[in-house]
PDB file of N, CA and C in Angstrom:
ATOM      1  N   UNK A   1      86.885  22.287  -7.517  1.00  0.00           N
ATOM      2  CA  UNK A   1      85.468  22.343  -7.876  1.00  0.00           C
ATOM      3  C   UNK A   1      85.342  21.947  -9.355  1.00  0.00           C
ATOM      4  N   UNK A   2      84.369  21.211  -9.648  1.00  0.00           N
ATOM      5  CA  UNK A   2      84.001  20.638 -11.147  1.00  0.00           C
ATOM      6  C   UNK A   2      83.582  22.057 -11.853  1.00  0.00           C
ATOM      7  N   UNK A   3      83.600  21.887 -12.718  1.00  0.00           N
ATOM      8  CA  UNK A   3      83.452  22.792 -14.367  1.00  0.00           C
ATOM      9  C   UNK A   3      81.764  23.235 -13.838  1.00  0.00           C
ATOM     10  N   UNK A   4      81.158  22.237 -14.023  1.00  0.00           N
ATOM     11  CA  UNK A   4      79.695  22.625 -13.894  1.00  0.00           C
ATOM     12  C   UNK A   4      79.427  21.828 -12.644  1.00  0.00           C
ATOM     13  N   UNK A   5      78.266  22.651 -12.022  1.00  0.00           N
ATOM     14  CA  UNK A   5      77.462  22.202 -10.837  1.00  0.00           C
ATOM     15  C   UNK A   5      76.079  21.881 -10.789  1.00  0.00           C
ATOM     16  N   UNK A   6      75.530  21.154 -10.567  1.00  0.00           N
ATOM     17  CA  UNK A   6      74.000  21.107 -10.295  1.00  0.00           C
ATOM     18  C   UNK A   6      72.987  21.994  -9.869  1.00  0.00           C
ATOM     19  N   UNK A   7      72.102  22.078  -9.756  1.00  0.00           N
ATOM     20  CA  UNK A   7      71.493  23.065  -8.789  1.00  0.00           C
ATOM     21  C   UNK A   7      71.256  22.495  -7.114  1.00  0.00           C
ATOM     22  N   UNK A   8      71.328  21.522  -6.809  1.00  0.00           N
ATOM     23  CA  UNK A   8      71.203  21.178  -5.963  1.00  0.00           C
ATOM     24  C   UNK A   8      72.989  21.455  -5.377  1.00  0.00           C
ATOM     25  N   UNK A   9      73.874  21.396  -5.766  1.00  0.00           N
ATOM     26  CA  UNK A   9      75.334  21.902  -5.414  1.00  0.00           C
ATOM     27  C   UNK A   9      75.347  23.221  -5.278  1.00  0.00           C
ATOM     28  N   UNK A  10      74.164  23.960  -5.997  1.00  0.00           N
ATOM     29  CA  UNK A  10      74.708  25.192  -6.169  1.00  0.00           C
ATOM     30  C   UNK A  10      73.394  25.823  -4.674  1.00  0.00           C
ATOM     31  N   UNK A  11      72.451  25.085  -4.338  1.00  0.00           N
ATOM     32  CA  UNK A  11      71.264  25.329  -3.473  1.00  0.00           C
ATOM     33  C   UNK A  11      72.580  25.417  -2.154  1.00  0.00           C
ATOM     34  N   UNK A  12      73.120  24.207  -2.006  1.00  0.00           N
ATOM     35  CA  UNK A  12      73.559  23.767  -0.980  1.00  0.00           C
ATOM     36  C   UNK A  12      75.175  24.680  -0.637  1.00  0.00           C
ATOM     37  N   UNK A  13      75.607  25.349  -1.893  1.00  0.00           N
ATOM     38  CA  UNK A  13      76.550  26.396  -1.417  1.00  0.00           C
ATOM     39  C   UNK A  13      76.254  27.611  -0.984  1.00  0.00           C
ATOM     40  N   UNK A  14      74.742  28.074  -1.314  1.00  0.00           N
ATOM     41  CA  UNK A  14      74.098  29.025  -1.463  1.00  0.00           C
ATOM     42  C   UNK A  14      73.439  29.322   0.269  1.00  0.00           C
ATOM     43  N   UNK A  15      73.301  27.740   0.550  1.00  0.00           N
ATOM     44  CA  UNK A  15      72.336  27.744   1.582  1.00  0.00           C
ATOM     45  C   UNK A  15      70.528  28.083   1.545  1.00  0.00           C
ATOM     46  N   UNK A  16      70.209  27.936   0.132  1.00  0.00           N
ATOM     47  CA  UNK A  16      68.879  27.989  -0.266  1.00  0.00           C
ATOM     48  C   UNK A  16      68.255  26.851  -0.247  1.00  0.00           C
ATOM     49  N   UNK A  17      67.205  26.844  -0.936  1.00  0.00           N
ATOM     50  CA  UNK A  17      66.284  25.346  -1.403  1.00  0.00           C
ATOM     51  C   UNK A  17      66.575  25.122  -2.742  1.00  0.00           C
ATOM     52  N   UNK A  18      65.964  24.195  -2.882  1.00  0.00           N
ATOM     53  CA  UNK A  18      66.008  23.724  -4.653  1.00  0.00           C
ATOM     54  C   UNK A  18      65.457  24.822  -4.744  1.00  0.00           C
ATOM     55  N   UNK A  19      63.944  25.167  -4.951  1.00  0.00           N
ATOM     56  CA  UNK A  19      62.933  26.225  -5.253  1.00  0.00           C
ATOM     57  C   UNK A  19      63.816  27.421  -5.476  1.00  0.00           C
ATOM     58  N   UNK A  20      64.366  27.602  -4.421  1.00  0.00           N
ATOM     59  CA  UNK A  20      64.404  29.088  -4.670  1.00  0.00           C
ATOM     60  C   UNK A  20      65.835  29.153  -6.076  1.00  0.00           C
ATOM     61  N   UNK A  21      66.597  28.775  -6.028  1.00  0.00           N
ATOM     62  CA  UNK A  21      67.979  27.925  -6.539  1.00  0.00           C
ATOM     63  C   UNK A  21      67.377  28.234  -8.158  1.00  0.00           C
ATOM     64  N   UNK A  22      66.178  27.509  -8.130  1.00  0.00           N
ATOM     65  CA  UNK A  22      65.451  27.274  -9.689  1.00  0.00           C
ATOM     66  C   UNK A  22      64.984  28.494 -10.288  1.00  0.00           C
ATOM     67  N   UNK A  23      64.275  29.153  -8.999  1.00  0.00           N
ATOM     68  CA  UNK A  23      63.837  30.432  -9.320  1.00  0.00           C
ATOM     69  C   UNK A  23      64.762  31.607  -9.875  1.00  0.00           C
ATOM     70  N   UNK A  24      66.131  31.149  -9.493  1.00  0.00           N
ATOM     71  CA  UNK A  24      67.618  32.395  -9.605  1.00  0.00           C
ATOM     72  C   UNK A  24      67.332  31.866 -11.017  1.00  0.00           C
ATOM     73  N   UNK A  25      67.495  30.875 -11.503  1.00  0.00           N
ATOM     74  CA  UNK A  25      67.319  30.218 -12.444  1.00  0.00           C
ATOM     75  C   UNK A  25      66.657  30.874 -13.701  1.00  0.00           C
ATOM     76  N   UNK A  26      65.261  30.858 -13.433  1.00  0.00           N
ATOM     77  CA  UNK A  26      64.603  30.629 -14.282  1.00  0.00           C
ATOM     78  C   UNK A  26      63.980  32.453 -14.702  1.00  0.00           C
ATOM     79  N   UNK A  27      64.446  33.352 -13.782  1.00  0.00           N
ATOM     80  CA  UNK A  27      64.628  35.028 -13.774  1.00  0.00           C
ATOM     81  C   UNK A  27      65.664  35.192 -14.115  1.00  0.00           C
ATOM     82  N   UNK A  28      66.763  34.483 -14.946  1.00  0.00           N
ATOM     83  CA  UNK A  28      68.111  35.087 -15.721  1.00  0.00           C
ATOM     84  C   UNK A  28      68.992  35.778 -14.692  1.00  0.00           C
ATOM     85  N   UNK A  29      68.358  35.281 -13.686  1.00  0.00           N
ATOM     86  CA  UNK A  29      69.879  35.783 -12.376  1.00  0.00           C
ATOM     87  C   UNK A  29      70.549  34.975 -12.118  1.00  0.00           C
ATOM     88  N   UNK A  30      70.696  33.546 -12.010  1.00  0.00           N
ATOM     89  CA  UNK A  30      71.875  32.681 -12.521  1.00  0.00           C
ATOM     90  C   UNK A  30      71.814  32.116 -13.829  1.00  0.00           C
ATOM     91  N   UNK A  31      72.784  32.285 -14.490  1.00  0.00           N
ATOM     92  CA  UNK A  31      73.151  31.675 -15.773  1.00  0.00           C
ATOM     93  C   UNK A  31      72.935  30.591 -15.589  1.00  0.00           C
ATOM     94  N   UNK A  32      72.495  29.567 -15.973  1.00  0.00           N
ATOM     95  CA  UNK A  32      72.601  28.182 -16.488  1.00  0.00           C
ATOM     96  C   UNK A  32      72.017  27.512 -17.659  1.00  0.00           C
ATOM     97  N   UNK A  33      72.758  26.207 -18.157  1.00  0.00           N
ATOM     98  CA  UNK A  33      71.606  25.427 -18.903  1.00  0.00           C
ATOM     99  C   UNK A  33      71.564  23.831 -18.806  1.00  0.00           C
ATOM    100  N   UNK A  34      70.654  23.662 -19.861  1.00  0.00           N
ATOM    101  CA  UNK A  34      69.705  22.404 -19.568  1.00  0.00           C
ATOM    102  C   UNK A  34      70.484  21.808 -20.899  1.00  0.00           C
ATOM    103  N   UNK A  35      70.584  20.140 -20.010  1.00  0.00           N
ATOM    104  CA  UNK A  35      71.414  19.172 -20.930  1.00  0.00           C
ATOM    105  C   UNK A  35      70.691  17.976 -20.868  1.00  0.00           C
ATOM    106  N   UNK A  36      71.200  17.273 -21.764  1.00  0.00           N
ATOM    107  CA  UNK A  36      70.358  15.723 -21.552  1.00  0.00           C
ATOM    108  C   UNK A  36      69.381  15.341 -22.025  1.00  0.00           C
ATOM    109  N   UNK A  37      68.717  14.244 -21.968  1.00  0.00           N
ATOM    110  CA  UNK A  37      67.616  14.274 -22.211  1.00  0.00           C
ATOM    111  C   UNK A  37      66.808  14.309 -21.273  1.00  0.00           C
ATOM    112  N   UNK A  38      66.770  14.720 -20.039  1.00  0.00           N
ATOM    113  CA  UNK A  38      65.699  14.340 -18.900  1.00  0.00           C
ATOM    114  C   UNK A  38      65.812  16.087 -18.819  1.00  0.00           C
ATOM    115  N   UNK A  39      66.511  16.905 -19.389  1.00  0.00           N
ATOM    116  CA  UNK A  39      66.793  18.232 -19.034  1.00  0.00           C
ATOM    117  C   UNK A  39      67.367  19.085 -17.938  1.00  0.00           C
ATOM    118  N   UNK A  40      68.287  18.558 -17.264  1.00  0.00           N
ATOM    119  CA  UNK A  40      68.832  18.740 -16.419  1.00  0.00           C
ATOM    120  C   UNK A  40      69.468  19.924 -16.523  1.00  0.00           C
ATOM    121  N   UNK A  41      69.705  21.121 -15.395  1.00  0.00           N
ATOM    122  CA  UNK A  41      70.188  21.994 -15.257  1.00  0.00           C
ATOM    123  C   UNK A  41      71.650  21.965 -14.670  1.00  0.00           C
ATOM    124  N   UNK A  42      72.778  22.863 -15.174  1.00  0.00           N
ATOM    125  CA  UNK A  42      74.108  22.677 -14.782  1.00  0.00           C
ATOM    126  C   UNK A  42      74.463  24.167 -14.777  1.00  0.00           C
ATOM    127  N   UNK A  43      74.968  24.814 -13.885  1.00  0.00           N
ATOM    128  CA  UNK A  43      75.824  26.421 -13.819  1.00  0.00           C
ATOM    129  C   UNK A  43      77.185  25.629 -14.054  1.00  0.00           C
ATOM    130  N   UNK A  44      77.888  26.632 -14.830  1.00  0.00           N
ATOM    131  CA  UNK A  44      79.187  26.651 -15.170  1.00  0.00           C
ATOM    132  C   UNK A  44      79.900  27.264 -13.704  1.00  0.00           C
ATOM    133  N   UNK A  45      81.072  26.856 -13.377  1.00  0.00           N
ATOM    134  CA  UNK A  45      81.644  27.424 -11.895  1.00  0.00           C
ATOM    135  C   UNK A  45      81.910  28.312 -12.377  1.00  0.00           C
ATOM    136  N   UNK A  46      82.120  29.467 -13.342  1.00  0.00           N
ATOM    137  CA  UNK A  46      82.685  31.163 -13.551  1.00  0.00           C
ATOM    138  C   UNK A  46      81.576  31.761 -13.319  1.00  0.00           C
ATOM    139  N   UNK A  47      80.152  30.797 -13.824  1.00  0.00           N
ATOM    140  CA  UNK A  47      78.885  31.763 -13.823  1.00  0.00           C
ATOM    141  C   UNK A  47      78.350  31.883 -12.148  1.00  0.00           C
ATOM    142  N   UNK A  48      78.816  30.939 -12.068  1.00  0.00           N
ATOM    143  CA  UNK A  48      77.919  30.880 -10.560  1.00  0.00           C
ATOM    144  C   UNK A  48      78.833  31.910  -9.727  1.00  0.00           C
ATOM    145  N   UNK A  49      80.338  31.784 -10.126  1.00  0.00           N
ATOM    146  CA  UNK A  49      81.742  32.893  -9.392  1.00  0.00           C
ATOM    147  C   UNK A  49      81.141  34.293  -9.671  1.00  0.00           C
ATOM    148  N   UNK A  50      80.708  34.630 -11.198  1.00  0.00           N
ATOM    149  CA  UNK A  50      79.986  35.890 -11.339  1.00  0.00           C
ATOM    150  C   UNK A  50      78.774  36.094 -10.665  1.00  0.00           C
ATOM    151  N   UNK A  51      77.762  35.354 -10.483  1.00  0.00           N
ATOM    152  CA  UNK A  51      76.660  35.646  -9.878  1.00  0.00           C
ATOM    153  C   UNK A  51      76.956  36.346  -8.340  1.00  0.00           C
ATOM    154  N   UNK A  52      77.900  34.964  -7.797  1.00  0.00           N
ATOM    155  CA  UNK A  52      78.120  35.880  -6.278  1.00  0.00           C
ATOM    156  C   UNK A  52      79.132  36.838  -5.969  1.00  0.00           C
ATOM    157  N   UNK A  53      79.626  37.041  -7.114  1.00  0.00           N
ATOM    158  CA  UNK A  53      80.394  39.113  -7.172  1.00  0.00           C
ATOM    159  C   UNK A  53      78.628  39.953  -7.660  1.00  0.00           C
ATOM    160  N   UNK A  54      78.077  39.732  -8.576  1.00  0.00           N
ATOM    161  CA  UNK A  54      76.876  40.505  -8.728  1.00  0.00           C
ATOM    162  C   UNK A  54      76.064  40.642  -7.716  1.00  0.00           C
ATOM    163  N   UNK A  55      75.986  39.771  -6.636  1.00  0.00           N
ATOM    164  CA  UNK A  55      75.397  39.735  -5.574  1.00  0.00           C
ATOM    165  C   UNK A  55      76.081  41.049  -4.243  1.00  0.00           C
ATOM    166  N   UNK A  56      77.324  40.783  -4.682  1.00  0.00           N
ATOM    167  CA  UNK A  56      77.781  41.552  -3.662  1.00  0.00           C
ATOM    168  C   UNK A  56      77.911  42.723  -3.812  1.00  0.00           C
ATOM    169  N   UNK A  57      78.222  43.094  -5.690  1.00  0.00           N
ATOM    170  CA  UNK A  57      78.087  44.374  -5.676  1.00  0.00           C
ATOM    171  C   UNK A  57      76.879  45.454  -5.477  1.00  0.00           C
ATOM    172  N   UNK A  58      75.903  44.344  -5.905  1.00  0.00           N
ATOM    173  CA  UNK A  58      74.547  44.668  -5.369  1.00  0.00           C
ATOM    174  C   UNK A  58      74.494  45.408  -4.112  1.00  0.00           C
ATOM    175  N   UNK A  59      74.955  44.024  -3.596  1.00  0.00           N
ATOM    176  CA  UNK A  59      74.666  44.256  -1.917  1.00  0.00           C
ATOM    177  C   UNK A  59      75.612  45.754  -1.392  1.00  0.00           C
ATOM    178  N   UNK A  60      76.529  45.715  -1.769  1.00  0.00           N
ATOM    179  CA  UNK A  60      77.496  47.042  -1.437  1.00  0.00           C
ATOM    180  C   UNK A  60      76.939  48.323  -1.986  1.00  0.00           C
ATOM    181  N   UNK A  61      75.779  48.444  -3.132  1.00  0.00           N
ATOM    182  CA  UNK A  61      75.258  49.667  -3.482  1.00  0.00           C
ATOM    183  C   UNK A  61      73.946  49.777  -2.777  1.00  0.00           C
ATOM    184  N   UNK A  62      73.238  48.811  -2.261  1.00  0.00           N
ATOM    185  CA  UNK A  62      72.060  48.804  -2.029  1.00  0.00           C
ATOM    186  C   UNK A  62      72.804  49.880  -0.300  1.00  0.00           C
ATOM    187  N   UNK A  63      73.475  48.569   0.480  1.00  0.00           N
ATOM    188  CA  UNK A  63      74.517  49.427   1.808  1.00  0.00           C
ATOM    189  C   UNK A  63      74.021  51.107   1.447  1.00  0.00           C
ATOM    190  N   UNK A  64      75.693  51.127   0.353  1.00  0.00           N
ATOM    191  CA  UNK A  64      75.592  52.403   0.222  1.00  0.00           C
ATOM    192  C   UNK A  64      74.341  53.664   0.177  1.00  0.00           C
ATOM    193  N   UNK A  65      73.639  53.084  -1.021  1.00  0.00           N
ATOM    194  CA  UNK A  65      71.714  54.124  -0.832  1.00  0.00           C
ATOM    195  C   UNK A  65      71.254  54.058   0.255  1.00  0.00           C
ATOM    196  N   UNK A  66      71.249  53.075   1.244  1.00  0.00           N
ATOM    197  CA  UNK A  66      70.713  53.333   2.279  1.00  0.00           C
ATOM    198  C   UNK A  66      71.210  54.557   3.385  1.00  0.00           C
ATOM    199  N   UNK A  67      72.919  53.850   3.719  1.00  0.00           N
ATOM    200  CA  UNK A  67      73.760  55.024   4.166  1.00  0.00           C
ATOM    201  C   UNK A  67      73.422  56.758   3.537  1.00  0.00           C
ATOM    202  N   UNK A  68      73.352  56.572   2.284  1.00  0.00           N
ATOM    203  CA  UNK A  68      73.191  58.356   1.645  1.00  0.00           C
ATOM    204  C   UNK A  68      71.648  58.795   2.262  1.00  0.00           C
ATOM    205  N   UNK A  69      71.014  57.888   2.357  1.00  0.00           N
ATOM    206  CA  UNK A  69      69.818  58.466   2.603  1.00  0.00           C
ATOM    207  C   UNK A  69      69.523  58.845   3.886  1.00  0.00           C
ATOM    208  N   UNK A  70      70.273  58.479   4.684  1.00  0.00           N
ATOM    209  CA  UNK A  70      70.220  58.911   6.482  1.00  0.00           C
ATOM    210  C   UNK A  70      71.106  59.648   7.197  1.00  0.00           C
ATOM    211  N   UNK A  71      71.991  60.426   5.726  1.00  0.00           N
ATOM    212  CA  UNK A  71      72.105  61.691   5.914  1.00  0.00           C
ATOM    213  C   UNK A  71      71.854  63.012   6.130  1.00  0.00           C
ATOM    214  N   UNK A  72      71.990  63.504   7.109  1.00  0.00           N
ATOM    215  CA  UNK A  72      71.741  65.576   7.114  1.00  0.00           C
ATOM    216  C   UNK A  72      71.827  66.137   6.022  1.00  0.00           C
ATOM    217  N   UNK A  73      69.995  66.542   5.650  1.00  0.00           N
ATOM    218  CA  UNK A  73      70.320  67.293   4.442  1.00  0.00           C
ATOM    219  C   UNK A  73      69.667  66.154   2.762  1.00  0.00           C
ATOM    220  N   UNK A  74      69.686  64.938   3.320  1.00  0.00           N
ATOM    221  CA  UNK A  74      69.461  64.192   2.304  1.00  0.00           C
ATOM    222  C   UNK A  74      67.701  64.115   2.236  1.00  0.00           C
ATOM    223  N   UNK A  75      67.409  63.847   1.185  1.00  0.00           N
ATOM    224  CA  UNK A  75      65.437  63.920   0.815  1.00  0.00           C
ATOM    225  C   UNK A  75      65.210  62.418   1.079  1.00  0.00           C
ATOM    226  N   UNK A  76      64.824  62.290   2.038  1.00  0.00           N
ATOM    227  CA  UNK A  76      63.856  60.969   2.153  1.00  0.00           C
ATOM    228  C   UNK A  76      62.733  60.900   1.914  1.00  0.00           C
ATOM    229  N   UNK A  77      61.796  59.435   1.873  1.00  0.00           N
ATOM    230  CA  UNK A  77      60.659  59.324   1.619  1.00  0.00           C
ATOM    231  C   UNK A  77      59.814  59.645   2.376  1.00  0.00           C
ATOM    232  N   UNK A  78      60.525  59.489   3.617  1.00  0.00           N
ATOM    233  CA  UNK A  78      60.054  59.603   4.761  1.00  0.00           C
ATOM    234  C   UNK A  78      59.402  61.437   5.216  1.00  0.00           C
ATOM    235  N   UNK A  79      60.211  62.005   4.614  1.00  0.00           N
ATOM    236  CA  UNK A  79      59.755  63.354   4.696  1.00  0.00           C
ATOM    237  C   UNK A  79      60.911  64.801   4.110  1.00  0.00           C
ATOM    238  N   UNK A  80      60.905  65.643   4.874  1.00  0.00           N
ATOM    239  CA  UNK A  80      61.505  66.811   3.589  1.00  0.00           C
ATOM    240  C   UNK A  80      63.146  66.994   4.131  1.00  0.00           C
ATOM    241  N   UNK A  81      63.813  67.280   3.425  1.00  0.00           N
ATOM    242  CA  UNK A  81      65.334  67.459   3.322  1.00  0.00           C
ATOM    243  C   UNK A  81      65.621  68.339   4.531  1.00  0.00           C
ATOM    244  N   UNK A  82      66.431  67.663   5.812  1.00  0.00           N
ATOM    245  CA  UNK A  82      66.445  68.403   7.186  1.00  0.00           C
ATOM    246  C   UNK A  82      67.090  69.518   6.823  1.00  0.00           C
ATOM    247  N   UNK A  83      67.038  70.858   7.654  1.00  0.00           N
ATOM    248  CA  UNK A  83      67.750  72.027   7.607  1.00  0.00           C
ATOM    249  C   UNK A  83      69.011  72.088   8.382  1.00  0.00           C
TER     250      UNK A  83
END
């Protein structure tokens, strides 16, 4: 894999759109920057390697809160801490 990727390389590993790709973008959830003169966007391959560990650890705590919460005994939103 090259040093830096496009966003359109990085849409298409992702399985997103440009749009959305731009949007990771442009909310400081993928690192990247703008080169050139036409301003072109490039992720570095470590940043984009970090983004999808941040993604997962995400994803593995979000799992987890859900799991704690549909426990016996646990306070949901849903209503009061079972007996």
């Amino acid at each position: 894999m090259p040093r830096f990727l496009t966003l359109a390389d990085v849409a298409e590993q992702l399985q997103l759109s440009a749009a959305a790709t731009y949007a990771l973008v442009r909310s400081g959830e993928l690192a990247a920057i703008q080169i050139g003169g036409r301003g072109q966007w490039r992720v570095e391959e470590t940043k984009f390697e970090d983004f999808i560990q941040r993604r997962y650890a995400a994803t593995e705590q979000l799992l987890a809160d859900s799991k704690a919460a549909h426990l016996p005994g646990t306070k949901t939103s849903a209503g009061p801490v079972d007996s």
